[in-house]
Protein backbone atom coordinates (compact mmCIF):
# COMPACT_ATOMS: atom_id res chain seq x y z
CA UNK A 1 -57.90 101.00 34.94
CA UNK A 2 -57.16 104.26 36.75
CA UNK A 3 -54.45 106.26 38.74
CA UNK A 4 -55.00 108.52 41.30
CA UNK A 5 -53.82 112.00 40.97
CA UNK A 6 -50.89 111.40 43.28
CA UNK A 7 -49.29 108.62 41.90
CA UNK A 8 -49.67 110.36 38.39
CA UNK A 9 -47.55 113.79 40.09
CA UNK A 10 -45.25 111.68 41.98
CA UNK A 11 -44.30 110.07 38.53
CA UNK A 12 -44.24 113.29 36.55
CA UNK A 13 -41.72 114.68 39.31
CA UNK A 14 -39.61 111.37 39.85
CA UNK A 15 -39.03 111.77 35.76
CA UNK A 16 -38.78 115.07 34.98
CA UNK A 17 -35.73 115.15 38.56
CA UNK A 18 -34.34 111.96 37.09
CA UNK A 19 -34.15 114.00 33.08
CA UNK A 20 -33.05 116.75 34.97
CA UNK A 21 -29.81 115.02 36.00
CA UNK A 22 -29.34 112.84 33.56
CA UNK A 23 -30.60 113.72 30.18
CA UNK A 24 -29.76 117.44 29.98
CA UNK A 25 -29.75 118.48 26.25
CA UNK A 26 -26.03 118.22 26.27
CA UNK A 27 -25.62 114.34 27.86
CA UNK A 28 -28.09 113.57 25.09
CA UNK A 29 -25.64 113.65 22.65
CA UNK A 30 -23.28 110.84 24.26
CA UNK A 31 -26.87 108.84 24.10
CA UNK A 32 -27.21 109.95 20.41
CA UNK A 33 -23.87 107.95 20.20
CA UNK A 34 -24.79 105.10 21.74
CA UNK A 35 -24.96 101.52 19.22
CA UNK A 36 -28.09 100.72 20.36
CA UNK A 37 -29.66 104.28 20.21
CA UNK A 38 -30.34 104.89 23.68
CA UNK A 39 -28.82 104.80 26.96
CA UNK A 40 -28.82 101.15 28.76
CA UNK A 41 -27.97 103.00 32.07
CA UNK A 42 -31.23 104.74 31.71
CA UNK A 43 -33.79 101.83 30.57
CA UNK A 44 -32.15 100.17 33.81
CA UNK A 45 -32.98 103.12 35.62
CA UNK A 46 -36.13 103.08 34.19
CA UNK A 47 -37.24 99.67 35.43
CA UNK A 48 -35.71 100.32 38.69
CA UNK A 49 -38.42 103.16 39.47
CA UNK A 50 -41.11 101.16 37.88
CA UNK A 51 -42.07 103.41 34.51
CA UNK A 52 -41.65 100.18 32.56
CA UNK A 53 -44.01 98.18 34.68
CA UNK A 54 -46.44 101.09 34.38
CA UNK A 55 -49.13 99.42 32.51
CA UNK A 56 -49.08 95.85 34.60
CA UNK A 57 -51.83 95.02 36.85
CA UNK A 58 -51.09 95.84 40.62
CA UNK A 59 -50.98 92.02 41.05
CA UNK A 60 -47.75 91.71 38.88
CA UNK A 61 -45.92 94.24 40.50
CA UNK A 62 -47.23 97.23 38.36
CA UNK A 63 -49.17 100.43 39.17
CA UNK A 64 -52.31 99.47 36.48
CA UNK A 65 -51.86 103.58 34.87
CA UNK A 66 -54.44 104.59 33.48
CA UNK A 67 -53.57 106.84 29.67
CA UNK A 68 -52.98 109.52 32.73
CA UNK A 69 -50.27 107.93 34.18
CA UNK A 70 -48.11 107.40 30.68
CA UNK A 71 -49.06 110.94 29.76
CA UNK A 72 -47.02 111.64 32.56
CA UNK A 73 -44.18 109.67 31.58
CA UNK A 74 -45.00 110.71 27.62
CA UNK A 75 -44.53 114.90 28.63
CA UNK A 76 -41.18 114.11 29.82
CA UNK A 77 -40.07 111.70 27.35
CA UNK A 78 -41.21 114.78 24.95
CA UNK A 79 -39.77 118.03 26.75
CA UNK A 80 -36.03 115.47 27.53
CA UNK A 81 -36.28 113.79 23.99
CA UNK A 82 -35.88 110.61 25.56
CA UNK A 83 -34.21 108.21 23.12
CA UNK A 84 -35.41 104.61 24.94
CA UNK A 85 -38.18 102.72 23.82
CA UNK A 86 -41.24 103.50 26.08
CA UNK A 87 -43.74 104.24 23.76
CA UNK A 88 -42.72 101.36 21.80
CA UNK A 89 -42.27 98.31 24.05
CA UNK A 90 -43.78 99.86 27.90
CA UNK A 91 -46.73 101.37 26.35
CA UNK A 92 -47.57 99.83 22.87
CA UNK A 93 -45.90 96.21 23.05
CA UNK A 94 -47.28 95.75 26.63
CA UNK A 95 -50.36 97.32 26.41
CA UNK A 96 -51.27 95.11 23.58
CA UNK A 97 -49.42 91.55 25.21
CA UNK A 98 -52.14 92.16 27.96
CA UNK A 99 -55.09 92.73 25.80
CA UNK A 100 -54.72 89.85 23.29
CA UNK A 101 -51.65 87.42 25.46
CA UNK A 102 -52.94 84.23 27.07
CA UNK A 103 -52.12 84.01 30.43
CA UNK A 104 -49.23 82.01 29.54
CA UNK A 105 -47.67 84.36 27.82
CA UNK A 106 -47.72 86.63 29.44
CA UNK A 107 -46.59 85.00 32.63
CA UNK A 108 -43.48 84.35 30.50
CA UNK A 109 -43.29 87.84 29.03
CA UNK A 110 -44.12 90.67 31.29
CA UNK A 111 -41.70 90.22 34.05
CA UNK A 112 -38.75 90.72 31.90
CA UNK A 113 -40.74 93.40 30.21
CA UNK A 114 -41.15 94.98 33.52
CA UNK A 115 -37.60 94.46 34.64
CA UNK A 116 -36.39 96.04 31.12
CA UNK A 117 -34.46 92.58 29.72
CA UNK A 118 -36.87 92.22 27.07
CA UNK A 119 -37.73 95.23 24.33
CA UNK A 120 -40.94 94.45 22.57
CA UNK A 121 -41.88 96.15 19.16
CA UNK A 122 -45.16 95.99 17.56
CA UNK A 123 -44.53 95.72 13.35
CA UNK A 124 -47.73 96.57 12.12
CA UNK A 125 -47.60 98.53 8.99
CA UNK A 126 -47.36 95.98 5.75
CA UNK A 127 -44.49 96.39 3.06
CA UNK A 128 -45.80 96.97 -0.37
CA UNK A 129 -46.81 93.82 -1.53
CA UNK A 130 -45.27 92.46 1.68
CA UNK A 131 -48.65 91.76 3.44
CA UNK A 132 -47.90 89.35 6.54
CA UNK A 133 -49.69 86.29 6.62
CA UNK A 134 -49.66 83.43 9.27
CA UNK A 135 -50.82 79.72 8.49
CA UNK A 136 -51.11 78.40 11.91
CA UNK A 137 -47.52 78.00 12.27
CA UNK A 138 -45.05 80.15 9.99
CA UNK A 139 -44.94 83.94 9.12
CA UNK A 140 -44.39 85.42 5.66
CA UNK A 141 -44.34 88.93 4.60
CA UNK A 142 -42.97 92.29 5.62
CA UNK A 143 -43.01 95.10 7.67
CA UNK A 144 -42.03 99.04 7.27
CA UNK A 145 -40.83 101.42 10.06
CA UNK A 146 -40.67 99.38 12.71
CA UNK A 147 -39.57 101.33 16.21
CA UNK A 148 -37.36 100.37 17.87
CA UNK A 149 -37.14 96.99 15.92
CA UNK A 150 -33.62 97.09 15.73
CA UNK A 151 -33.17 96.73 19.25
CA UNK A 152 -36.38 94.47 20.19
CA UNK A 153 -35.84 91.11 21.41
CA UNK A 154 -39.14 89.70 20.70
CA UNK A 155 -41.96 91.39 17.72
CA UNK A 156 -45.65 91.50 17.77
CA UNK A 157 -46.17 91.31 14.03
CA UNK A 158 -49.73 92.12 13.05
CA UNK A 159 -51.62 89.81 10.42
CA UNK A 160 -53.36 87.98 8.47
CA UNK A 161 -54.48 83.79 9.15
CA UNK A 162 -55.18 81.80 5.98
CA UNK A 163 -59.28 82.79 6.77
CA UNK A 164 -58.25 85.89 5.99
CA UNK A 165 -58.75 86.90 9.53
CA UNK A 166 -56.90 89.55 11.48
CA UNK A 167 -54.54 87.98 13.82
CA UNK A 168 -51.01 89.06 16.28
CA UNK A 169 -48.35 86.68 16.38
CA UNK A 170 -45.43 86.68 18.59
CA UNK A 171 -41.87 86.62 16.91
CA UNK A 172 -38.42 86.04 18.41
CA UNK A 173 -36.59 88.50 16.25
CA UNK A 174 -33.49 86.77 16.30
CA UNK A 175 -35.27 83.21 14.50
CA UNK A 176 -34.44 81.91 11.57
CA UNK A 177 -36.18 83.64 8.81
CA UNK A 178 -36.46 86.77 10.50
CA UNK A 179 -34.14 89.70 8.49
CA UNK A 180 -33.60 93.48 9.55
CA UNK A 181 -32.46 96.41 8.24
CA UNK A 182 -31.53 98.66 11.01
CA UNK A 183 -31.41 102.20 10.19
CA UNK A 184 -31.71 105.56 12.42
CA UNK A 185 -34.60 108.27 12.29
CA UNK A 186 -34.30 111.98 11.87
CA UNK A 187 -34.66 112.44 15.03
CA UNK A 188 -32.17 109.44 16.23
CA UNK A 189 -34.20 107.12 17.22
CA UNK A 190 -33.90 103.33 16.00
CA UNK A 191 -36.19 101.64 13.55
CA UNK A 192 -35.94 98.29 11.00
CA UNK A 193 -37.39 96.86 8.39
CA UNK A 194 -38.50 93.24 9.12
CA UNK A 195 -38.83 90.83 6.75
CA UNK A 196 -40.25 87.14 7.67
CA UNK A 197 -39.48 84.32 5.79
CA UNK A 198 -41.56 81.26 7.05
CA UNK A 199 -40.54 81.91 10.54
CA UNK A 200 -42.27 80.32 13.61
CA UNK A 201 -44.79 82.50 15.34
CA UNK A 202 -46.72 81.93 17.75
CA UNK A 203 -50.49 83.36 17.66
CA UNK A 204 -51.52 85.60 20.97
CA UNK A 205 -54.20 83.36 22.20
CA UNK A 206 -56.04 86.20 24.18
CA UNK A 207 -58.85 84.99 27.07
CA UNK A 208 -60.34 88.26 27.66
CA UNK A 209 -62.68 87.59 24.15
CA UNK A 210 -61.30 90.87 22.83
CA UNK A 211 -60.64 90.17 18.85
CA UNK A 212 -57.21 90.95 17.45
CA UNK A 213 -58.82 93.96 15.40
CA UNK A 214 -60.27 95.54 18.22
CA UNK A 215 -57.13 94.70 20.02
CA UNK A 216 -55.18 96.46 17.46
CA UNK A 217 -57.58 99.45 17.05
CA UNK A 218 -57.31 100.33 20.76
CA UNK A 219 -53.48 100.47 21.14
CA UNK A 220 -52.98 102.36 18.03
CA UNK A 221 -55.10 105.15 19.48
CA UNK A 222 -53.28 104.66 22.74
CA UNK A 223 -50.68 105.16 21.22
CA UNK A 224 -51.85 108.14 19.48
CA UNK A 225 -53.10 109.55 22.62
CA UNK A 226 -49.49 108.94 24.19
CA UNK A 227 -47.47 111.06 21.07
CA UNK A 228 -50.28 113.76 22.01
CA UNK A 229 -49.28 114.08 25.78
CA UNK A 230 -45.38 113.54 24.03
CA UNK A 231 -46.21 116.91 21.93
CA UNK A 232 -47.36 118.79 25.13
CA UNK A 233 -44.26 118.24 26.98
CA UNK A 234 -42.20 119.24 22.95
CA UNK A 235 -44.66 122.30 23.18
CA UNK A 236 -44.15 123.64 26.78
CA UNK A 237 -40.29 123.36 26.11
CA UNK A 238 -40.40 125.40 23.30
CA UNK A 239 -42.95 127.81 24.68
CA UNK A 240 -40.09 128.62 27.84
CA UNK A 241 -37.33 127.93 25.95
CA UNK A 242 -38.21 130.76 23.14
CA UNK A 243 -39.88 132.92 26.12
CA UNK A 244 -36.37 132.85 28.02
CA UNK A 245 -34.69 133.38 24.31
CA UNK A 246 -36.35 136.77 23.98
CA UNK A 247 -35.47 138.39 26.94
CA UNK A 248 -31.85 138.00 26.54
CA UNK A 249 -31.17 138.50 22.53
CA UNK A 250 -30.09 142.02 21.97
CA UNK A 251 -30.54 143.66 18.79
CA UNK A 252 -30.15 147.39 18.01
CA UNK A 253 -29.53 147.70 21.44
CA UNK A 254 -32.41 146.28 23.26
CA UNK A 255 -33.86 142.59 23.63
CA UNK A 256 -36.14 141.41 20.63
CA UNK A 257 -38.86 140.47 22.90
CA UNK A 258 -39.20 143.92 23.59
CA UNK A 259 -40.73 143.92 20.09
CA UNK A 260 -44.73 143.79 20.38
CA UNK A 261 -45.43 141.94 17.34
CA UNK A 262 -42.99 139.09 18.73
CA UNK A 263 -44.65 139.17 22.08
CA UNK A 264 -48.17 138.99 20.35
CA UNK A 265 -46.61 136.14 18.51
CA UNK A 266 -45.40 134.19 21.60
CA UNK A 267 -48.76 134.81 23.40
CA UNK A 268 -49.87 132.52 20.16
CA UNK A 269 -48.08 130.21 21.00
CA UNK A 270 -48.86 129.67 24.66
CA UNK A 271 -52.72 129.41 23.56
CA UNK A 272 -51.61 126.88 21.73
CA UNK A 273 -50.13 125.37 24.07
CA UNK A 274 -53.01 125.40 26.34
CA UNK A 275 -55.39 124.58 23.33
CA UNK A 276 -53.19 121.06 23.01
CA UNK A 277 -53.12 120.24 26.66
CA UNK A 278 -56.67 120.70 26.91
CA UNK A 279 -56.92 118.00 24.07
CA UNK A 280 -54.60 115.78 25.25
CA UNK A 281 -56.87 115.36 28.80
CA UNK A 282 -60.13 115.06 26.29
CA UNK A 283 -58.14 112.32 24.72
CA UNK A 284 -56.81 110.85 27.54
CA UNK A 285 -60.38 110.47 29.07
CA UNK A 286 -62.27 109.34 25.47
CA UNK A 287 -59.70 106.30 25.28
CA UNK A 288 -62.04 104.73 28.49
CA UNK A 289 -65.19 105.19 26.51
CA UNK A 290 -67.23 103.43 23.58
CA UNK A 291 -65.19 102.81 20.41
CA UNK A 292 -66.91 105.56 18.23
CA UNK A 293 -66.61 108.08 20.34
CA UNK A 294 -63.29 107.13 21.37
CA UNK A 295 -62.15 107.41 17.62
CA UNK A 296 -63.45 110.38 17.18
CA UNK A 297 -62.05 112.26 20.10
CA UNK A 298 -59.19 110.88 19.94
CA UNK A 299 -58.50 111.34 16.21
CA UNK A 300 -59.75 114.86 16.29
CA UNK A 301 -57.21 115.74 19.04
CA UNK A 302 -54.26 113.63 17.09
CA UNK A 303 -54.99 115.70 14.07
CA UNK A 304 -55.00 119.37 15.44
CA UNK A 305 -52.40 118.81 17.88
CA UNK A 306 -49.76 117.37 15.14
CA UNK A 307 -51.37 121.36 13.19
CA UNK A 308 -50.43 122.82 16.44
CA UNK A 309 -47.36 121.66 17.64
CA UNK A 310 -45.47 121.99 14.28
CA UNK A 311 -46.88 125.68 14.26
CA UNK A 312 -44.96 126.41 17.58
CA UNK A 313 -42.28 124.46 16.49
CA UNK A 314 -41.73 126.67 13.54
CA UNK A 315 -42.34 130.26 15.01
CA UNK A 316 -39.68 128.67 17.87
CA UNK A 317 -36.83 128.58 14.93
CA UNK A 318 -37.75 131.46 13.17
CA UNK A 319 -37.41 133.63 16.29
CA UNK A 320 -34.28 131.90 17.30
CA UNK A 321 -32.99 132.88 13.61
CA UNK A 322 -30.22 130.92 11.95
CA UNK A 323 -29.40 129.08 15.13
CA UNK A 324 -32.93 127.67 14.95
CA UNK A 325 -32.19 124.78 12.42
CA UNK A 326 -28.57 123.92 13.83
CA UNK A 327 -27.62 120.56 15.91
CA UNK A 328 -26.13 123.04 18.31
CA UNK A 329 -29.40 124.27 19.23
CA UNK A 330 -32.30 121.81 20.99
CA UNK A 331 -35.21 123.67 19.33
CA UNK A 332 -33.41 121.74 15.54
CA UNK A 333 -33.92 118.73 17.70
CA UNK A 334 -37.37 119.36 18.94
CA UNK A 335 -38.34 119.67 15.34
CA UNK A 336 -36.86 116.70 14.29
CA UNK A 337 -38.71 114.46 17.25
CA UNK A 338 -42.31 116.34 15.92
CA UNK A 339 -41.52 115.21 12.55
CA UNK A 340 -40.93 111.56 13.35
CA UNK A 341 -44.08 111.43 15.92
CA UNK A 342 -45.99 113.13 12.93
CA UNK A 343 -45.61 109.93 10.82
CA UNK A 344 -46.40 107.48 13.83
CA UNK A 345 -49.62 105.54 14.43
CA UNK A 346 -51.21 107.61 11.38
CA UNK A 347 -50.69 111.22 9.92
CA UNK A 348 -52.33 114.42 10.74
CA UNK A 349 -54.34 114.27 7.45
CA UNK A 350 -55.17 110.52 7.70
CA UNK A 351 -56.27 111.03 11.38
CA UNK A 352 -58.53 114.49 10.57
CA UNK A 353 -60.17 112.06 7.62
CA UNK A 354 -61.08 109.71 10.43
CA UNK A 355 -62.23 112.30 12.82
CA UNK A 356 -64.20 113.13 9.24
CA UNK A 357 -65.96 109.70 9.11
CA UNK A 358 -66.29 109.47 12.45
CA UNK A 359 -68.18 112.84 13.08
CA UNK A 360 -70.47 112.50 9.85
CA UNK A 361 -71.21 108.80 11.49
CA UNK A 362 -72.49 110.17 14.45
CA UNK A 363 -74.69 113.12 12.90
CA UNK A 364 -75.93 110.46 10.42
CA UNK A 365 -76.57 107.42 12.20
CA UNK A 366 -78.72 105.96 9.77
């Protein structure tokens, strides 16, 4: 699956003019407001210019991006703070209904995830003593952290079949049996915690001959790889936003970024920021190569960028001063979205101890 370069720039531009109009830091907050968590209007709009039907095949109506493509879409979603559920139903949910979905299902599924009717979640992370197993028929167990699985129609619930085999299962999550706890993250955002309760699931039958482990394995690092290219487009905000800070606060009567040690500071950060995007396009790239390599690219990236990112973050508030940490200011906010992404798909320490493995595994092969 690829994209060529001008179909990835036309969607980078046809986002960032559509966030330009319409998500300005200050008509966030009316989303921020919203009882679902993020803006209808916009999801609709979303589907209308075809960013949720990025990941569908060209023969169901969808541009077949490549990790490119939604890096495109992920940069915005960071430097906007985009409240809607891409990452967790256009990239994650459907990215994993077409690797492990028979063609059945997804028939059934991906034109009304395409169209923006249907929110998909993928609940993968087990509640303590919660673990999620499926006997052929019924689901039982729990899941923590769940995004967006307050709003989601429909949950891809990762577990285990009575062979003790890894398995996904498709959930309607308004059945019988299914409970939620709907709370909001730092940052805004939705999440749940599912329980199931012997409730009918249906098993992803996939015909492709990919297991459900290996399944599962590659759209967690795609999603990793889509919170990296998220982070650039935090990181470049902050970067101009600080820049353009400097040059206008006054302070014993001229601006503070007159002050060398500041401007040695915010030439830091811009290395930083070019140090990340070079990552995120390593990456990007590794997640079309063999599985080794792919996890240790990939991880490597995930763990310096999440080092990198909060280091810009936090020399952004400290040069803004007080205002930094305030709701009145966007940098708080920026903060608050790194924190949450930090925690998603696998944190910067457990990813560096798989970059770890991974690298030893390679040097030592036998």
């Amino acid at each position: 699956m690829s994209t060529d370069l001008e179909t990835i720039a036309m969607l980078r531009d046809s986002a960032a003019r559509y966030a330009e109009d319409n998500y300005s830091f200050h008509q966030r907050w009316s989303v921020l407001e919203q009882p679902s968590g993020y803006s209808p209007q916009a999801w609709s709009d979303f589907a209308e210019f075809g960013f949720l039907a990025l990941r569908l095949p060209e023969e169901e109506g969808g541009l077949d991006g490549d990790a490119v493509a939604v890096g495109a879409i992920m940069e915005i979603v960071g430097a906007r703070l985009l409240m809607e559920p891409l990452l967790a139903s256009a990239v994650v949910g459907t990215g994993l209904l077409l690797r492990q979905g028979s063609a059945e299902q997804k028939a059934t599924l991906l034109p009304a995830l395409a169209d923006g009717s249907l929110v998909l979640a993928l609940a993968d992370e087990d509640a303590p003593g919660q673990a999620c197993v499926f006997d052929g028929r019924h689901l039982t167990g729990g899941k923590l952290g769940v995004l967006h699985g307050d709003v989601a129609g429909k949950l891809l619930v990762s577990a285990r079949d009575t062979a003790g085999e890894t398995v996904v299962v498709l959930v309607d999550a308004e059945a019988p049996g299914v409970s939620r706890k709907a709370y909001r993250l730092v940052d805004g955002r939705g999440a749940a915690l599912i329980a199931f309760e012997g409730v009918q699931a249906e098993c992803l039958q996939p015909e492709s001959g990919h297991s459900a482990a290996e399944s599962l394995a590659a759209i967690r690092d795609e999603a990793t790889v889509a919170l990296c290219a998220e982070s650039l487009g935090i990181v470049r905000n902050l970067v101009t936003i600080t820049t353009e800070y400097l040059k206008v606060r006054k302070q014993f009567g001229r601006t503070i970024g007159s002050n060398q040690a500041l401007q040695h500071r915010m030439v830091d950060c811009f290395m930083l920021q070019e140090e990340i995007r070079a990552l995120v396009a390593a990456a990007q790239q590794a997640l079309a190569g063999p599985a080794e390599e792919r996890t240790r690219i990939v991880s490597g990236a995930r763990a310096y960028i999440a080092h990198a990112a909060r280091k810009v973050c936090n020399e952004a508030i400290q040069m803004h001063g007080g205002l930094g940490v305030t709701d009145e200011l966007d940098v708080s906010h920026y903060f608050r979205r790194l924190m949450v992404n930090a925690a998603l798909f696998g944190s910067r320490d457990a990813h560096f101890a798989r970059f770890t493995d991974a690298t030893l595994a390679v040097a030592s092969p036998h």
